[in-house]
PDB file of N, CA and C in Angstrom:
ATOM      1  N   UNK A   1     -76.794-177.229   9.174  1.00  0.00           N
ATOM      2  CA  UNK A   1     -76.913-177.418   7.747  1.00  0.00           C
ATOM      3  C   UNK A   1     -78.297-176.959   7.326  1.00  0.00           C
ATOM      4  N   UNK A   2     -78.410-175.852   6.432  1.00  0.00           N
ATOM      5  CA  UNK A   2     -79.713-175.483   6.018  1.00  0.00           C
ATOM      6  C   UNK A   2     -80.354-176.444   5.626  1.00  0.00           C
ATOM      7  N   UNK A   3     -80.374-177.587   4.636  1.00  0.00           N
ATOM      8  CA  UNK A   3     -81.270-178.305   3.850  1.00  0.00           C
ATOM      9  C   UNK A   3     -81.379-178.930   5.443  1.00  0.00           C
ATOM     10  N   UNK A   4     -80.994-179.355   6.496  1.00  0.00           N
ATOM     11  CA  UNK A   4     -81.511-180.256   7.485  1.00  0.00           C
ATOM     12  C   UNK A   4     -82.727-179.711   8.365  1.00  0.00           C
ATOM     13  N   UNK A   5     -82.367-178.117   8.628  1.00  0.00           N
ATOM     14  CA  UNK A   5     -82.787-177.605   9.211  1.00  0.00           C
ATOM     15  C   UNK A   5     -84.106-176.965   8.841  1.00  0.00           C
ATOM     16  N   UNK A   6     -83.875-176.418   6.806  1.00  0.00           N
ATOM     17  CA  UNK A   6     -85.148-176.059   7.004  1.00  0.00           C
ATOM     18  C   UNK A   6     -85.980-177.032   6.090  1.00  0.00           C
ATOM     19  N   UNK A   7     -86.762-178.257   6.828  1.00  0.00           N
ATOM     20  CA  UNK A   7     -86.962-179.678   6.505  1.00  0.00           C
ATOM     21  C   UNK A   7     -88.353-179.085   5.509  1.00  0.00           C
ATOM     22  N   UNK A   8     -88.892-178.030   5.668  1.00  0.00           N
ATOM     23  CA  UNK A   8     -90.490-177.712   4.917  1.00  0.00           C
ATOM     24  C   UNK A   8     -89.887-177.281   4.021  1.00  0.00           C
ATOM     25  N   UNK A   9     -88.519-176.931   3.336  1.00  0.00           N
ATOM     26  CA  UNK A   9     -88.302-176.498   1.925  1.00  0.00           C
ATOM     27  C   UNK A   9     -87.944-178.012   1.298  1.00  0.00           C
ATOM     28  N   UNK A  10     -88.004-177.923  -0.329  1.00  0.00           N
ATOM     29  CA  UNK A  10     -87.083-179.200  -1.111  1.00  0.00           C
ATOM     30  C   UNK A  10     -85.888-178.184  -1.186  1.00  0.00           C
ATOM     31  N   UNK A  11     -84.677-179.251  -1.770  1.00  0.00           N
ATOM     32  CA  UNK A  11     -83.525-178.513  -2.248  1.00  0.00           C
ATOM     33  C   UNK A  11     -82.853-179.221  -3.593  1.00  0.00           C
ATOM     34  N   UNK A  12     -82.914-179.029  -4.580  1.00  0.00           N
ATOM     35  CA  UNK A  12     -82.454-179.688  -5.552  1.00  0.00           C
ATOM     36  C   UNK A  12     -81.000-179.401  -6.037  1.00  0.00           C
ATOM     37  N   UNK A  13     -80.097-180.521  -6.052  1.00  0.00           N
ATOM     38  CA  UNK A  13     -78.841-180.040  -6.318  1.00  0.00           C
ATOM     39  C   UNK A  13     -78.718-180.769  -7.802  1.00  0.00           C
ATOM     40  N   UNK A  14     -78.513-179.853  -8.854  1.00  0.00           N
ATOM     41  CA  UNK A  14     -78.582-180.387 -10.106  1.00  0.00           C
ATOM     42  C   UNK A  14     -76.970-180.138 -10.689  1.00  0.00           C
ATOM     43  N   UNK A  15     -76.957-181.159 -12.060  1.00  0.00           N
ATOM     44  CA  UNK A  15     -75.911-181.625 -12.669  1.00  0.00           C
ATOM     45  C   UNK A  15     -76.384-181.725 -13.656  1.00  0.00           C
ATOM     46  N   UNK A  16     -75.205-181.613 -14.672  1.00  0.00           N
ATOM     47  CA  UNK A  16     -75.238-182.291 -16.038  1.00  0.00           C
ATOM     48  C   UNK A  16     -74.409-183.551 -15.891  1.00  0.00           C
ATOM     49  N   UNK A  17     -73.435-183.530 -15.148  1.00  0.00           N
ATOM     50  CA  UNK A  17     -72.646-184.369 -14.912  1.00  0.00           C
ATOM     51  C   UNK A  17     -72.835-186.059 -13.539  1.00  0.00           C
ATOM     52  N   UNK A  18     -73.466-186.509 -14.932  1.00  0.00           N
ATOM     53  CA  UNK A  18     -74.033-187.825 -13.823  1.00  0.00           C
ATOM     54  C   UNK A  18     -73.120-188.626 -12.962  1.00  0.00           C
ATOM     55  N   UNK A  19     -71.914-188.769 -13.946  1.00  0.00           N
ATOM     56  CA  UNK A  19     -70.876-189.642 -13.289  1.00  0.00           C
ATOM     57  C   UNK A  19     -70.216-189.351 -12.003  1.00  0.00           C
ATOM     58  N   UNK A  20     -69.709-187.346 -12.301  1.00  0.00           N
ATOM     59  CA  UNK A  20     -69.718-187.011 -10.873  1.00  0.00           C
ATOM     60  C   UNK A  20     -70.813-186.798  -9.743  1.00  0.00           C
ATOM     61  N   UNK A  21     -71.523-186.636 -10.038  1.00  0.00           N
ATOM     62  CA  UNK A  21     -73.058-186.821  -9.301  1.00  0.00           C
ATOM     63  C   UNK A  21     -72.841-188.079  -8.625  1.00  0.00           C
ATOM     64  N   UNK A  22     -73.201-188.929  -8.851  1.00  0.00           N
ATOM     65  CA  UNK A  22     -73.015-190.741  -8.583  1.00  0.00           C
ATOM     66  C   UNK A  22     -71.553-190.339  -7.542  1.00  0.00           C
ATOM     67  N   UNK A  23     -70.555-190.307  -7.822  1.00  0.00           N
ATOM     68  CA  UNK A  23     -69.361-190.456  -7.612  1.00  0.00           C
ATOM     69  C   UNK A  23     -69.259-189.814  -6.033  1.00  0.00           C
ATOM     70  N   UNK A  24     -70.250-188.193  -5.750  1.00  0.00           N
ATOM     71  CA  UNK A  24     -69.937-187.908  -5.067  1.00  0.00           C
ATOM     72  C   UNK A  24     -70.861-188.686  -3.722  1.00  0.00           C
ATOM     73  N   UNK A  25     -72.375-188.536  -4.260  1.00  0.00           N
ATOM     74  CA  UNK A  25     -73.493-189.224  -3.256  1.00  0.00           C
ATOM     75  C   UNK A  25     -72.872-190.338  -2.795  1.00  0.00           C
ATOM     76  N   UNK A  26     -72.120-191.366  -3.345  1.00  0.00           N
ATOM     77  CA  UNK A  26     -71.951-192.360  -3.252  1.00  0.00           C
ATOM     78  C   UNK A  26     -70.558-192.734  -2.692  1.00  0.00           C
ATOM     79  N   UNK A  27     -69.837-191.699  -2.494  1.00  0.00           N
ATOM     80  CA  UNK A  27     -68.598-191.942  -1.921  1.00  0.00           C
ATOM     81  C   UNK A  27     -68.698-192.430  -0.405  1.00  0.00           C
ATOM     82  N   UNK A  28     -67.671-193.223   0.019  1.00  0.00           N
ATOM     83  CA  UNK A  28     -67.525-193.842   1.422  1.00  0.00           C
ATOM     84  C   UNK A  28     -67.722-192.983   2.574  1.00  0.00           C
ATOM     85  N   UNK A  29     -67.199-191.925   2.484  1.00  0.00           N
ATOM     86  CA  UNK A  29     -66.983-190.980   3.655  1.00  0.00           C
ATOM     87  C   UNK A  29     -68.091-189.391   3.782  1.00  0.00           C
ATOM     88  N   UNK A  30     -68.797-189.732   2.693  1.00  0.00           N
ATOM     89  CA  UNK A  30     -69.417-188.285   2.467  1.00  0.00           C
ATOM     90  C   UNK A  30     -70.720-188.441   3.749  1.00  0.00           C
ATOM     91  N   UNK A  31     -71.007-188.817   4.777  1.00  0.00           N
ATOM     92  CA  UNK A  31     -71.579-188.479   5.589  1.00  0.00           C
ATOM     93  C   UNK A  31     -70.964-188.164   6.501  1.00  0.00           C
ATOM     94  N   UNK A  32     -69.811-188.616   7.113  1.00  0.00           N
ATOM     95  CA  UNK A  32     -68.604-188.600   7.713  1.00  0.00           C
ATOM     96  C   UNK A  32     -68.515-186.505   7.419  1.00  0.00           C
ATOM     97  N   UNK A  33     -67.831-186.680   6.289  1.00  0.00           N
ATOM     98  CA  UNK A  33     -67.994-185.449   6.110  1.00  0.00           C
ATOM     99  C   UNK A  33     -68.903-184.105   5.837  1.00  0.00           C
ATOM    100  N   UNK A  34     -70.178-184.590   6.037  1.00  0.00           N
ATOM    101  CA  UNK A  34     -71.015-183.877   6.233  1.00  0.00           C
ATOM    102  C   UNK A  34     -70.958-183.314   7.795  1.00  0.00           C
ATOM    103  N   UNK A  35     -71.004-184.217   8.687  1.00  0.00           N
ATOM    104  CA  UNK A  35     -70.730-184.232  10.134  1.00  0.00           C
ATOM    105  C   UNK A  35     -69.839-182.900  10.465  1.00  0.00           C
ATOM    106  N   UNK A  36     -68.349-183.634   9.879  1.00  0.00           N
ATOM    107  CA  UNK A  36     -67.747-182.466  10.172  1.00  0.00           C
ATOM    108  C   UNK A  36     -67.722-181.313   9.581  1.00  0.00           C
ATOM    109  N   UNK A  37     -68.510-180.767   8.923  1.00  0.00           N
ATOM    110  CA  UNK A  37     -68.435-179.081   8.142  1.00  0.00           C
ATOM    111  C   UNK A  37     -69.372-178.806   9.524  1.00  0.00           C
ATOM    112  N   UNK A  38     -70.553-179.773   9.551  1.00  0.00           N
ATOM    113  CA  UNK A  38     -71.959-179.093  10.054  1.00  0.00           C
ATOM    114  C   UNK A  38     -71.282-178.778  11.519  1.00  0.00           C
ATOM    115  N   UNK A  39     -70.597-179.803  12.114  1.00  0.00           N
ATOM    116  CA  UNK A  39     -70.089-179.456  13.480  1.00  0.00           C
ATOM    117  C   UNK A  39     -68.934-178.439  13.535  1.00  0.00           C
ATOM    118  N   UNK A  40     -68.434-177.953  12.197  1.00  0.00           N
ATOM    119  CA  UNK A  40     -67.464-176.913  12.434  1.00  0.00           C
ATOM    120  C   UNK A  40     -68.242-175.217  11.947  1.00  0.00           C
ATOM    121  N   UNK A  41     -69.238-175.309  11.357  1.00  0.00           N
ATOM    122  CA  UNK A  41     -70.385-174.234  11.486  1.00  0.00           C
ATOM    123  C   UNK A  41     -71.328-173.873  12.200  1.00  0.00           C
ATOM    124  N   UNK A  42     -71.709-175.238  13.455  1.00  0.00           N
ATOM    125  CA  UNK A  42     -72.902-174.842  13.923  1.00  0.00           C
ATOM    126  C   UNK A  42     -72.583-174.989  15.392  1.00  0.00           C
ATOM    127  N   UNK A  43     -73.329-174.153  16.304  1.00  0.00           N
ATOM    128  CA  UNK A  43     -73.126-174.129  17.230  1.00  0.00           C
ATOM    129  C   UNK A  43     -74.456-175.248  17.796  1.00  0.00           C
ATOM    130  N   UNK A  44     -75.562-175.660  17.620  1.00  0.00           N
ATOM    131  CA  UNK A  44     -75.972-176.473  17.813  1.00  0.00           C
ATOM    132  C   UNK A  44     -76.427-177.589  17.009  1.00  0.00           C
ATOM    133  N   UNK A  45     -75.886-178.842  16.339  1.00  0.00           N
ATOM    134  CA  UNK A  45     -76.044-179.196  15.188  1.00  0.00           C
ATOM    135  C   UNK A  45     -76.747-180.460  15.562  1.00  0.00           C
ATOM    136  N   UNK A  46     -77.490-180.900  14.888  1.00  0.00           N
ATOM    137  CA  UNK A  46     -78.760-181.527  15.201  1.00  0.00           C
ATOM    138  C   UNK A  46     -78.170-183.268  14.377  1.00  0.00           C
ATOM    139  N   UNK A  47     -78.701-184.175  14.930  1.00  0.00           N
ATOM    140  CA  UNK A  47     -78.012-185.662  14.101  1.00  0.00           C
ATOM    141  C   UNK A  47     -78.699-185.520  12.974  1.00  0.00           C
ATOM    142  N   UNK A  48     -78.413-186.235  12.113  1.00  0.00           N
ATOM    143  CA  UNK A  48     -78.841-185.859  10.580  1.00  0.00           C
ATOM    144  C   UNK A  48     -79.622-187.398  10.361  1.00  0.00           C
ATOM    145  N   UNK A  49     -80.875-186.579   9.893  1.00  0.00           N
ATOM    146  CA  UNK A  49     -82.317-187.837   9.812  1.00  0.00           C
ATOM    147  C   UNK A  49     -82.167-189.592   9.493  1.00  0.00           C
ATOM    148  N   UNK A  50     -80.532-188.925   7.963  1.00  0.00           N
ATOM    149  CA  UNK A  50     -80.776-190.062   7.350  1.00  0.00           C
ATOM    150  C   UNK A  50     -79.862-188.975   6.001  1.00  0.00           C
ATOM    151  N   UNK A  51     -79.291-190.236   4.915  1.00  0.00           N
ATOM    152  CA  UNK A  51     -78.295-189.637   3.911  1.00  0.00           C
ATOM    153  C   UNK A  51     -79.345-190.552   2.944  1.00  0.00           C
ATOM    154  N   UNK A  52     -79.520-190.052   2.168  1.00  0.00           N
ATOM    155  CA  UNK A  52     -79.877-188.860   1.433  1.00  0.00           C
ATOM    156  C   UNK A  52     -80.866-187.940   2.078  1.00  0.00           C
ATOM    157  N   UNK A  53     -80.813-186.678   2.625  1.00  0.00           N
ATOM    158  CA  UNK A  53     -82.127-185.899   3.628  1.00  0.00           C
ATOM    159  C   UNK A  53     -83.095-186.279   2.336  1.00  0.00           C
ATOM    160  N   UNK A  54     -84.175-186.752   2.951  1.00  0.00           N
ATOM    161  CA  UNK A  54     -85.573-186.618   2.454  1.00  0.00           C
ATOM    162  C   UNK A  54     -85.804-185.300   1.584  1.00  0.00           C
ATOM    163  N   UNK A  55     -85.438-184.201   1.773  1.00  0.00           N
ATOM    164  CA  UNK A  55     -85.871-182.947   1.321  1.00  0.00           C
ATOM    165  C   UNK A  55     -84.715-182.241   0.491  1.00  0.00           C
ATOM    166  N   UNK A  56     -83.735-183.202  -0.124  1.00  0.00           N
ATOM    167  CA  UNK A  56     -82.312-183.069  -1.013  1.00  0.00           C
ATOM    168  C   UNK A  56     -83.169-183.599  -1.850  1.00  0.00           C
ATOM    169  N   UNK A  57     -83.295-183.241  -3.004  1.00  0.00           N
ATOM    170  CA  UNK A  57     -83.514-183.895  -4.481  1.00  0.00           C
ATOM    171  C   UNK A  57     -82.389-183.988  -5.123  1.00  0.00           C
ATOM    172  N   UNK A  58     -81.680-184.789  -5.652  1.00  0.00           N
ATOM    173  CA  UNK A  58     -80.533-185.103  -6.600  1.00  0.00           C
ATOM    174  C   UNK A  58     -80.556-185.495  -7.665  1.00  0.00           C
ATOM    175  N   UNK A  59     -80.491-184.462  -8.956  1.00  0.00           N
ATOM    176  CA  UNK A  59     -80.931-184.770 -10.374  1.00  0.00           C
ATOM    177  C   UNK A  59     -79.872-184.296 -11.299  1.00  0.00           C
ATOM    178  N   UNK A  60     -79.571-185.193 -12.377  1.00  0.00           N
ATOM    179  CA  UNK A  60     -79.299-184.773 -13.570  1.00  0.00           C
ATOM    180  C   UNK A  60     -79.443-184.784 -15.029  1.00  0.00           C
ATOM    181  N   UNK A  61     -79.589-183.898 -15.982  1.00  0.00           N
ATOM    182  CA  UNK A  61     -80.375-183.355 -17.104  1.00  0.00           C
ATOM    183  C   UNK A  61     -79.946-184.043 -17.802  1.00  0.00           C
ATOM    184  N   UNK A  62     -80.122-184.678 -18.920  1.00  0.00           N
ATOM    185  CA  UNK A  62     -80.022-185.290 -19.792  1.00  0.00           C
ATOM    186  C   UNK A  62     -79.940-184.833 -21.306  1.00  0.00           C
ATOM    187  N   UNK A  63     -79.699-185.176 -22.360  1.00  0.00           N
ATOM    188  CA  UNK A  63     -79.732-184.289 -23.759  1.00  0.00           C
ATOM    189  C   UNK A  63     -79.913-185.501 -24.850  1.00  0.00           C
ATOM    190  N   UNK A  64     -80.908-185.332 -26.010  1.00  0.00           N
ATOM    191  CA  UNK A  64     -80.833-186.345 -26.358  1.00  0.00           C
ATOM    192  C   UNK A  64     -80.194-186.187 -27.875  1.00  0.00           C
TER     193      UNK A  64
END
């Protein structure tokens, strides 16, 4: 997984959409499934630090 791997970049995954934002970070299984993409792309895949990676920023814009 790039954002794991390359830990000296940030990565910001932005939204307008907060509810799905929330909905997805926060779902039951989404590390679960992180696991398996990373283990079906990588030939050496490294355990993952911690959910949320430190170096994922997760934001969304607001309008007033």
């Amino acid at each position: 997984m790039a954002c794991q791997e390359g830990n000296h970049h940030v990565y910001q995954v932005l939204t307008k959409r907060a509810e799905r934002m929330w909905e997805f970070v926060n779902r039951p299984m989404i590390v679960e499934d992180i696991y398996d993409y990373w283990y079906s792309v990588s030939e050496q895949p490294k355990e993952m630090q911690s959910w949320p990676l430190p170096n994922v920023w997760f934001g969304v814009s607001v309008e007033d």
